[in-house]
PDB file of N, CA and C in Angstrom:
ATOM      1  N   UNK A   1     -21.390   2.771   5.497  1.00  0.00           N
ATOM      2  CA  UNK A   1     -20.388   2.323   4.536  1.00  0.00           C
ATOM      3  C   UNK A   1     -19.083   2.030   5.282  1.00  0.00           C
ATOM      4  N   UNK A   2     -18.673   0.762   4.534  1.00  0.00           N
ATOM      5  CA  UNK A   2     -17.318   0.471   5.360  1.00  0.00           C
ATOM      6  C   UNK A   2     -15.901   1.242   5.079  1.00  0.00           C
ATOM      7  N   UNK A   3     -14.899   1.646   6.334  1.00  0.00           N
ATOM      8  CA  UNK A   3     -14.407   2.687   5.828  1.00  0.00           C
ATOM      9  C   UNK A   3     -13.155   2.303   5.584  1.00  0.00           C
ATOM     10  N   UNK A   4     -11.963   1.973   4.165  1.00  0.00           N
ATOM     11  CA  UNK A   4     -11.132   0.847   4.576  1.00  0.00           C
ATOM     12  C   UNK A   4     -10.139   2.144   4.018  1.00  0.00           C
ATOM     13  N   UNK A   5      -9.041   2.267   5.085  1.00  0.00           N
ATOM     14  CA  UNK A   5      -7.612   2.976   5.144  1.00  0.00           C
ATOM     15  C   UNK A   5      -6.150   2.231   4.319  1.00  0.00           C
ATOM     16  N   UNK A   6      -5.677   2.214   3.184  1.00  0.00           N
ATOM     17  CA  UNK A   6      -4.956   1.523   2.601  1.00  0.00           C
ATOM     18  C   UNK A   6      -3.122   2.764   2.299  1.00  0.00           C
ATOM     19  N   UNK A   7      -2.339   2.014   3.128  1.00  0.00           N
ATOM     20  CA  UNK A   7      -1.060   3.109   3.415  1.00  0.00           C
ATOM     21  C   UNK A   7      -0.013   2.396   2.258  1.00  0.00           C
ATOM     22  N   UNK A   8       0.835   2.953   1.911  1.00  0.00           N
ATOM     23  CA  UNK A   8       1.777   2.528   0.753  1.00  0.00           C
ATOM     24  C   UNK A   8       3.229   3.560   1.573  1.00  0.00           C
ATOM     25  N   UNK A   9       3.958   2.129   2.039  1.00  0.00           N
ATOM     26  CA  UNK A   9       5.341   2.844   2.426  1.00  0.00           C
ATOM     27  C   UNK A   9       6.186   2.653   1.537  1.00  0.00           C
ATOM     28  N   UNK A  10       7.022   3.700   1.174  1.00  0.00           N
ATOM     29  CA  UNK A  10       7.912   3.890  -0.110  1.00  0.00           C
ATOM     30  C   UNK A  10       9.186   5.286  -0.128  1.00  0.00           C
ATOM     31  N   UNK A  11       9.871   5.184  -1.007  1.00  0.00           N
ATOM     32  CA  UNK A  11      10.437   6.296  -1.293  1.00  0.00           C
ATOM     33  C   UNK A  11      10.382   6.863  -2.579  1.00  0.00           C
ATOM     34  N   UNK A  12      10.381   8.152  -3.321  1.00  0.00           N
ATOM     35  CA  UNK A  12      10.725   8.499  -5.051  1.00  0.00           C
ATOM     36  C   UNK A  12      12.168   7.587  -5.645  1.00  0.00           C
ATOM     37  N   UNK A  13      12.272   7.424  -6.258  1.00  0.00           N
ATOM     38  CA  UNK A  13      13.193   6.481  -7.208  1.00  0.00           C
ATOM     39  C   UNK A  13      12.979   5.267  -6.925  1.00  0.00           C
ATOM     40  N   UNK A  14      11.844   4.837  -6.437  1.00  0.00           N
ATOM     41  CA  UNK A  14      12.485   3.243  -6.275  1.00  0.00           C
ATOM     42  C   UNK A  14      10.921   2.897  -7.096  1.00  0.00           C
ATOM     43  N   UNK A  15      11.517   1.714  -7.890  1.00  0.00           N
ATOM     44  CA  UNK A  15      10.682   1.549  -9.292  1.00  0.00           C
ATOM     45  C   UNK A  15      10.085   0.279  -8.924  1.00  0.00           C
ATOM     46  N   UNK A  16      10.327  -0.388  -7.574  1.00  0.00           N
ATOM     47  CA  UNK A  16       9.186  -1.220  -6.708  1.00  0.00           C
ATOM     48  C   UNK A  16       8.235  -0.561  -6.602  1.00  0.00           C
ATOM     49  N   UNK A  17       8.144   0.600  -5.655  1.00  0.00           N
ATOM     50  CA  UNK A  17       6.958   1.665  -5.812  1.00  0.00           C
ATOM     51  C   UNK A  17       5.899   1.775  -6.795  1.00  0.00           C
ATOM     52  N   UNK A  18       6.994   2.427  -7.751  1.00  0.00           N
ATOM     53  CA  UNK A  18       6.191   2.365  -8.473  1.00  0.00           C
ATOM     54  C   UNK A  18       5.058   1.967  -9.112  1.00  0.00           C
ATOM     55  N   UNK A  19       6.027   0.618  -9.536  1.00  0.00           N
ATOM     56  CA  UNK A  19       4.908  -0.244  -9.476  1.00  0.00           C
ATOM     57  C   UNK A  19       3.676  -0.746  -8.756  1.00  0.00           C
ATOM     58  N   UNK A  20       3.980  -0.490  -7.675  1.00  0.00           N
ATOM     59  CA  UNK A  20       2.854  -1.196  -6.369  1.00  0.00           C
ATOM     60  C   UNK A  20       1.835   0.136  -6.521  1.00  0.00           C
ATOM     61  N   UNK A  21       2.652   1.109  -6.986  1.00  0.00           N
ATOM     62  CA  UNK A  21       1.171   2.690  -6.992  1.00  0.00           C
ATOM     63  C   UNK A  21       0.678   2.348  -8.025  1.00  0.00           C
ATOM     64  N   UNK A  22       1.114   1.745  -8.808  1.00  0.00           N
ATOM     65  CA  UNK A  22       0.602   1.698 -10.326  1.00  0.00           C
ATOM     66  C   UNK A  22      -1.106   0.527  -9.870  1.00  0.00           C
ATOM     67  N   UNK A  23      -0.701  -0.782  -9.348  1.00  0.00           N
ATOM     68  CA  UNK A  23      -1.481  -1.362  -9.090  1.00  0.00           C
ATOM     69  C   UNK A  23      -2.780  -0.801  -8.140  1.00  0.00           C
ATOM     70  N   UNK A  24      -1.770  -0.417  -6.727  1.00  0.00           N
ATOM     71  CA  UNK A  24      -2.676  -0.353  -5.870  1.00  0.00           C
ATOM     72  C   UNK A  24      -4.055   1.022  -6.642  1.00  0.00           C
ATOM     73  N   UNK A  25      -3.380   1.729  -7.017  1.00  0.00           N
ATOM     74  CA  UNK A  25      -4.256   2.830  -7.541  1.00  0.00           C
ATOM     75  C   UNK A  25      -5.590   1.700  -8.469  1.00  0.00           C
ATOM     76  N   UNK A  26      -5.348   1.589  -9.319  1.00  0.00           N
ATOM     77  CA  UNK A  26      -5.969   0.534 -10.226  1.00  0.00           C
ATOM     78  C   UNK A  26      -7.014   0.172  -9.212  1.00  0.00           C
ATOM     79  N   UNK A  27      -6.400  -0.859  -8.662  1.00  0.00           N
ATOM     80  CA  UNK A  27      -7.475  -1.868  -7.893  1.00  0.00           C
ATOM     81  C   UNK A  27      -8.384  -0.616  -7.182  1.00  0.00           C
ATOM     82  N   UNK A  28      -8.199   0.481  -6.648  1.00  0.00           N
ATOM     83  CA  UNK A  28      -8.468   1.219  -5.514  1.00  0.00           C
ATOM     84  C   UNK A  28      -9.719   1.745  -6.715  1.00  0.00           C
ATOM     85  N   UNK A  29      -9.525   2.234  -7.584  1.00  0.00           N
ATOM     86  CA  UNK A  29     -10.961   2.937  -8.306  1.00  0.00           C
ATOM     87  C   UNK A  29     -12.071   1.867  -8.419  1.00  0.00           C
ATOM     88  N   UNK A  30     -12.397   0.305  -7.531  1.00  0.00           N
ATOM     89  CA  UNK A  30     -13.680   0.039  -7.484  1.00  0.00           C
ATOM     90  C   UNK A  30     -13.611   0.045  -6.034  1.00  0.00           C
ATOM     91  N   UNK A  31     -13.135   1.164  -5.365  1.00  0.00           N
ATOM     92  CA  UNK A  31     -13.335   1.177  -3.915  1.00  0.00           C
ATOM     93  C   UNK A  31     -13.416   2.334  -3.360  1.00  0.00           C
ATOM     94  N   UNK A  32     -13.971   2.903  -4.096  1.00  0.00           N
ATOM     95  CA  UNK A  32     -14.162   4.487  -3.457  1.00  0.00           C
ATOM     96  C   UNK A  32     -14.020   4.759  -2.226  1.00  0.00           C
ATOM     97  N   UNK A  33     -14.435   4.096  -1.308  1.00  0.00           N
ATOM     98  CA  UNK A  33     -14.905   4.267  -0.085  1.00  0.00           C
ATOM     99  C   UNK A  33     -13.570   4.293   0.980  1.00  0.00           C
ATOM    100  N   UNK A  34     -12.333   3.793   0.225  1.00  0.00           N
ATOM    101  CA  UNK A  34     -11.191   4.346   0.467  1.00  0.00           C
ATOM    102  C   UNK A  34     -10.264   5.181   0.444  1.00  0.00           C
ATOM    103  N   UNK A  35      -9.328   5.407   1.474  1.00  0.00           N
ATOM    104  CA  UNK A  35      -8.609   6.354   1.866  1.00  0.00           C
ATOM    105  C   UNK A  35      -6.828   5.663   1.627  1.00  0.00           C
ATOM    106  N   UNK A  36      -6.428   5.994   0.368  1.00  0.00           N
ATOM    107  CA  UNK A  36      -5.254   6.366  -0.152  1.00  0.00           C
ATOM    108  C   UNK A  36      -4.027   7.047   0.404  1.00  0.00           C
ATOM    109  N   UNK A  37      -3.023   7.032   1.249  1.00  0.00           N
ATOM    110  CA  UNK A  37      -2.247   7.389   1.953  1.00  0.00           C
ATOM    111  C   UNK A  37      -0.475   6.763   1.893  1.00  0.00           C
ATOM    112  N   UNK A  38       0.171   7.320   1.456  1.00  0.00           N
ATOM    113  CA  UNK A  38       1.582   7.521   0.881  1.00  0.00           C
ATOM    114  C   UNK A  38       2.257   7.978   1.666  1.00  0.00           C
ATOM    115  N   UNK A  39       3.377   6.964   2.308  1.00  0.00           N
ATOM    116  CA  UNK A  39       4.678   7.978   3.375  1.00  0.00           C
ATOM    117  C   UNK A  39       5.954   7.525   2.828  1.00  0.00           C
ATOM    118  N   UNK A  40       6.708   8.640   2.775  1.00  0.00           N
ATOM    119  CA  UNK A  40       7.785   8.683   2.466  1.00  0.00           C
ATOM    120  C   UNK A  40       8.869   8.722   3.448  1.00  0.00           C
ATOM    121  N   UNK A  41       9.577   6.740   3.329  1.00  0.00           N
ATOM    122  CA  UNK A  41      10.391   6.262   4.316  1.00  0.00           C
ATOM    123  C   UNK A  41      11.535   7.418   4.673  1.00  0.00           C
ATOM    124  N   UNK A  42      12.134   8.888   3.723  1.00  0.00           N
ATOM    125  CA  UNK A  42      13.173   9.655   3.658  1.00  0.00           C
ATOM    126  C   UNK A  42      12.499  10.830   4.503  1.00  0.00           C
ATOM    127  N   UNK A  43      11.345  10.908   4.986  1.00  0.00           N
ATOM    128  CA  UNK A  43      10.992  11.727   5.641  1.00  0.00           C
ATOM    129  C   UNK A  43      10.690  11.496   7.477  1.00  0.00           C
ATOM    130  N   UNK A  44      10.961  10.071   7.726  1.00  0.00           N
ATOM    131  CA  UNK A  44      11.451   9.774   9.280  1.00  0.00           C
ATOM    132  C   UNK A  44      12.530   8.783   9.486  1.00  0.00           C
ATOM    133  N   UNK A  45      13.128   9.163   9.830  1.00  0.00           N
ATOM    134  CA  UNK A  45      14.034   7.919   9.823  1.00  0.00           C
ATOM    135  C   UNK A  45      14.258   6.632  10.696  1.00  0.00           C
ATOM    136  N   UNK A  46      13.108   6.845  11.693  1.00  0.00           N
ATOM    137  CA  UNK A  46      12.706   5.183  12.118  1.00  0.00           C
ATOM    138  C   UNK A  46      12.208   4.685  11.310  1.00  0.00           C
ATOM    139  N   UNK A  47      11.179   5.148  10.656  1.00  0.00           N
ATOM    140  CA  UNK A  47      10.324   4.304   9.467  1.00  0.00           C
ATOM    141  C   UNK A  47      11.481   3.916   8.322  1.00  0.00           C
ATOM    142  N   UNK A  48      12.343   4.614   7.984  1.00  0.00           N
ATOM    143  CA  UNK A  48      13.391   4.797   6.918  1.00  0.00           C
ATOM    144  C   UNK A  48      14.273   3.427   7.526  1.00  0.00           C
ATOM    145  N   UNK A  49      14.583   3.668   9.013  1.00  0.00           N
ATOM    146  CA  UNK A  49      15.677   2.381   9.298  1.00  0.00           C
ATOM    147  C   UNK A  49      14.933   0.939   8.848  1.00  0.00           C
ATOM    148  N   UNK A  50      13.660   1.230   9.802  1.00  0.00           N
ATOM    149  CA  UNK A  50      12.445  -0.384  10.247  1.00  0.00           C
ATOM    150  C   UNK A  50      12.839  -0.891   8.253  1.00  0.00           C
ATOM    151  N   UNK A  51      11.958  -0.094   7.477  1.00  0.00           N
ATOM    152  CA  UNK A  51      11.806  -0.430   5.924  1.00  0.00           C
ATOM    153  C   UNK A  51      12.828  -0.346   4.723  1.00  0.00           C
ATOM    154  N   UNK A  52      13.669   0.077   5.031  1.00  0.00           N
ATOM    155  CA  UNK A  52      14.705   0.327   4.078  1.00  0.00           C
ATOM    156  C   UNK A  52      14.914  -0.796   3.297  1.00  0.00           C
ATOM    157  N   UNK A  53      15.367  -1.861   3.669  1.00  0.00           N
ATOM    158  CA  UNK A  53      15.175  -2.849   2.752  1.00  0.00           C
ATOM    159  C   UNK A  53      13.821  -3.765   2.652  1.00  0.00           C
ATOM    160  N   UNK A  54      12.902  -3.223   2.367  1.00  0.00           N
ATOM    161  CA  UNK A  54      11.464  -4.213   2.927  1.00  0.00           C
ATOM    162  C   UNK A  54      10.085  -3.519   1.230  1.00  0.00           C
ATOM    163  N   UNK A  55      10.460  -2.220   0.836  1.00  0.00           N
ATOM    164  CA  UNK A  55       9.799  -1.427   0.462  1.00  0.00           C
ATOM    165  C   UNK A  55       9.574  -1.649  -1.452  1.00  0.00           C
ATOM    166  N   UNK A  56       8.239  -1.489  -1.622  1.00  0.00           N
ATOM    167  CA  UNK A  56       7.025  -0.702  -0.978  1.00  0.00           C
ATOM    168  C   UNK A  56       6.816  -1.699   0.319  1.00  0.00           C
ATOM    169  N   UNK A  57       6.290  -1.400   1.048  1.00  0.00           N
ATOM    170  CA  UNK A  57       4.987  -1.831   1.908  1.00  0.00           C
ATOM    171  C   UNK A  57       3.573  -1.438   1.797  1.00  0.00           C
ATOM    172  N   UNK A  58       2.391  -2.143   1.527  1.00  0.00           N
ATOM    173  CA  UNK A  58       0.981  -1.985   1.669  1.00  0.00           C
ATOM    174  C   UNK A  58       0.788  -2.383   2.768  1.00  0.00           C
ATOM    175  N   UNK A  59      -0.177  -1.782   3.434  1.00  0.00           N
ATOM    176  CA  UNK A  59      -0.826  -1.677   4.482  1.00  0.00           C
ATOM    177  C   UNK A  59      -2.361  -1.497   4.762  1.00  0.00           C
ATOM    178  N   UNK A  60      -2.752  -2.537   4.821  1.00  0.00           N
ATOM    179  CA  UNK A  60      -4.489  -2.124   4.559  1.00  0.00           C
ATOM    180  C   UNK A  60      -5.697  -2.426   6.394  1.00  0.00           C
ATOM    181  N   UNK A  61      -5.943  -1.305   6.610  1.00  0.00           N
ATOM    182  CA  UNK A  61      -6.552  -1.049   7.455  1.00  0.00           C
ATOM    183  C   UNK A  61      -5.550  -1.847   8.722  1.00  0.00           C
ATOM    184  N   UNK A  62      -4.387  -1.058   8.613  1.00  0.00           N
ATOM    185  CA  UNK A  62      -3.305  -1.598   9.745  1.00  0.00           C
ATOM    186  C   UNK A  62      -2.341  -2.660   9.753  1.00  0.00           C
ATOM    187  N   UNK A  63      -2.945  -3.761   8.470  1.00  0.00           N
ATOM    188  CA  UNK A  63      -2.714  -4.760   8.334  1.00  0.00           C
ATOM    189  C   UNK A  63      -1.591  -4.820   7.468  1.00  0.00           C
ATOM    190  N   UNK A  64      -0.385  -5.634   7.619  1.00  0.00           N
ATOM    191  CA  UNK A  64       0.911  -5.497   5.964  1.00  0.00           C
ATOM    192  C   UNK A  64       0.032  -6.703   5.422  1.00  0.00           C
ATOM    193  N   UNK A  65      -0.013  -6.038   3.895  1.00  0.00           N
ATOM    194  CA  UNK A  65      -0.532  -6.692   2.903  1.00  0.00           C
ATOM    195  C   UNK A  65       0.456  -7.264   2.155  1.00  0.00           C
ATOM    196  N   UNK A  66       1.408  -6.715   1.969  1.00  0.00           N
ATOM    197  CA  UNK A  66       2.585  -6.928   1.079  1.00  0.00           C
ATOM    198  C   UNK A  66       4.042  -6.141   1.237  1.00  0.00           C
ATOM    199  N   UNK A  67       4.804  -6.524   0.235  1.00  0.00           N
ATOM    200  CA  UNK A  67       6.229  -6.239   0.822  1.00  0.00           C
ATOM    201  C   UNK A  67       6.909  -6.510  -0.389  1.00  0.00           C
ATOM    202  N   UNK A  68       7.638  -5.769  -0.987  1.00  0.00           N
ATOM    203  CA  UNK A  68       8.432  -5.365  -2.412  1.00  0.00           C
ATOM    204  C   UNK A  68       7.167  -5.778  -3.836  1.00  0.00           C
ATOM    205  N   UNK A  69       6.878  -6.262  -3.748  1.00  0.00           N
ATOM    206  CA  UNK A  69       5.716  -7.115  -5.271  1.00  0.00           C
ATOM    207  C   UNK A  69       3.991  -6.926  -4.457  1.00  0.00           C
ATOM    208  N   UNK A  70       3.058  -6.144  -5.471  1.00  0.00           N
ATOM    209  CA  UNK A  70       2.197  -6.536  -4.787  1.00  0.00           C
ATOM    210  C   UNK A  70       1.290  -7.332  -6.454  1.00  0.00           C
ATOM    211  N   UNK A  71       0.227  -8.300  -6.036  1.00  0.00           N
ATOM    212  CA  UNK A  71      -0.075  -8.723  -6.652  1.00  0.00           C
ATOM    213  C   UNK A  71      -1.270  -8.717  -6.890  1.00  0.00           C
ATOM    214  N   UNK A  72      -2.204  -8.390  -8.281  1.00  0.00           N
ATOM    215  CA  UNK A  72      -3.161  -7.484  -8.491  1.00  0.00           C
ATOM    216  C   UNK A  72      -4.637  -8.255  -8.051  1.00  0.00           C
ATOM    217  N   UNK A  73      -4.378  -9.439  -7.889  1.00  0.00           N
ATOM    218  CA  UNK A  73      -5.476 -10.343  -7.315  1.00  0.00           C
ATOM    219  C   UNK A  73      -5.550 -10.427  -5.850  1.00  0.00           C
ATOM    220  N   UNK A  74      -4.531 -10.550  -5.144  1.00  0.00           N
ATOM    221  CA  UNK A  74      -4.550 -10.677  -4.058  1.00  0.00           C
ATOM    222  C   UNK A  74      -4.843  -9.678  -3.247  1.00  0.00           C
ATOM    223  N   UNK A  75      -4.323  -8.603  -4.068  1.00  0.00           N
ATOM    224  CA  UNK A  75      -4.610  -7.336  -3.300  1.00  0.00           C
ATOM    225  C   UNK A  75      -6.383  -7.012  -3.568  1.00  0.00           C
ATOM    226  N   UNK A  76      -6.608  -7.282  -4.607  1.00  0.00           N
ATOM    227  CA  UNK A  76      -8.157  -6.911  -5.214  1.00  0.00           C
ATOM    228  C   UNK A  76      -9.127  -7.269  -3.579  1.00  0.00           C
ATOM    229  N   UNK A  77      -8.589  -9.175  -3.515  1.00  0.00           N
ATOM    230  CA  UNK A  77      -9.492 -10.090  -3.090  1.00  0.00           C
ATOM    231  C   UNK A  77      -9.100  -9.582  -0.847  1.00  0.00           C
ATOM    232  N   UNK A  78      -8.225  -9.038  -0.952  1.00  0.00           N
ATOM    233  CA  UNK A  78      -8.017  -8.143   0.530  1.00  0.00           C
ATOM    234  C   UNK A  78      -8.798  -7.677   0.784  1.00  0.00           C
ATOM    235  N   UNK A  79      -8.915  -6.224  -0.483  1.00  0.00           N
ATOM    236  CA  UNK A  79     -10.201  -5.348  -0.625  1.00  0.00           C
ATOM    237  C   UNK A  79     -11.542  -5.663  -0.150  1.00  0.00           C
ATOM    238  N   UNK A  80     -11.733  -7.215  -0.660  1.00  0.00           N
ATOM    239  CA  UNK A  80     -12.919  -7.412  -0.917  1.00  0.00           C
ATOM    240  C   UNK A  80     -13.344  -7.778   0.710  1.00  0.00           C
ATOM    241  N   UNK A  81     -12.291  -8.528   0.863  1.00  0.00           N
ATOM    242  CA  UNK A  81     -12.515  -9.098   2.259  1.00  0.00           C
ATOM    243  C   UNK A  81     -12.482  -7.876   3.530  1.00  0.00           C
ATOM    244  N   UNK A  82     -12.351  -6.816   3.449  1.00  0.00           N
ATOM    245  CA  UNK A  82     -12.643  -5.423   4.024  1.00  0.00           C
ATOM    246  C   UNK A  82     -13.374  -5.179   4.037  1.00  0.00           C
ATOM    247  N   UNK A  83     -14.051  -5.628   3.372  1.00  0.00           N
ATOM    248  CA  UNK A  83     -15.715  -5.115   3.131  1.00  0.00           C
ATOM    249  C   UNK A  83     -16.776  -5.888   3.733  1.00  0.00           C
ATOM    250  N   UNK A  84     -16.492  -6.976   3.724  1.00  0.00           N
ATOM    251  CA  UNK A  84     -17.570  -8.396   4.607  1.00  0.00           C
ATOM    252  C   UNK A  84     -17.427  -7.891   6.521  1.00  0.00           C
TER     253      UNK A  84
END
């Protein structure tokens, strides 16, 4: 089984986030086979400088997927392409 790593860079209050957890979660329950992983830009502050204005960031198997908006097709059809 293919093993696909999907990272979400973010901070609490910011209602970009949010949203992008709201999605990415969604899309992620026909993908079991993934690994869900959340860092919080306030907890290093290189990552905090690099993203501060850039965030959320998705990140799928290393790759930036997206950057403030993620979009529920595109991200789906990423997925999919992880898998081929």
């Amino acid at each position: 089984m293919v093993r696909i790593t999907v990272e979400m860079m973010g901070k609490p209050g910011c209602h970009l986030c949010d949203d992008a957890r709201v999605i990415v979660r969604t899309v992620l329950e026909d993908f079991p086979e993934t690994e869900f992983v959340e860092h919080n830009i306030l907890d290093d502050a290189e990552m905090f400088e690099t993203l501060k204005n850039e965030i959320p960031v998705i990140v799928v198997n290393g790759r930036r997927h997206a950057t403030w908006h993620v979009d529920m097709n595109d991200f789906r059809a990423a997925m999919r392409k992880e898998l081929l």
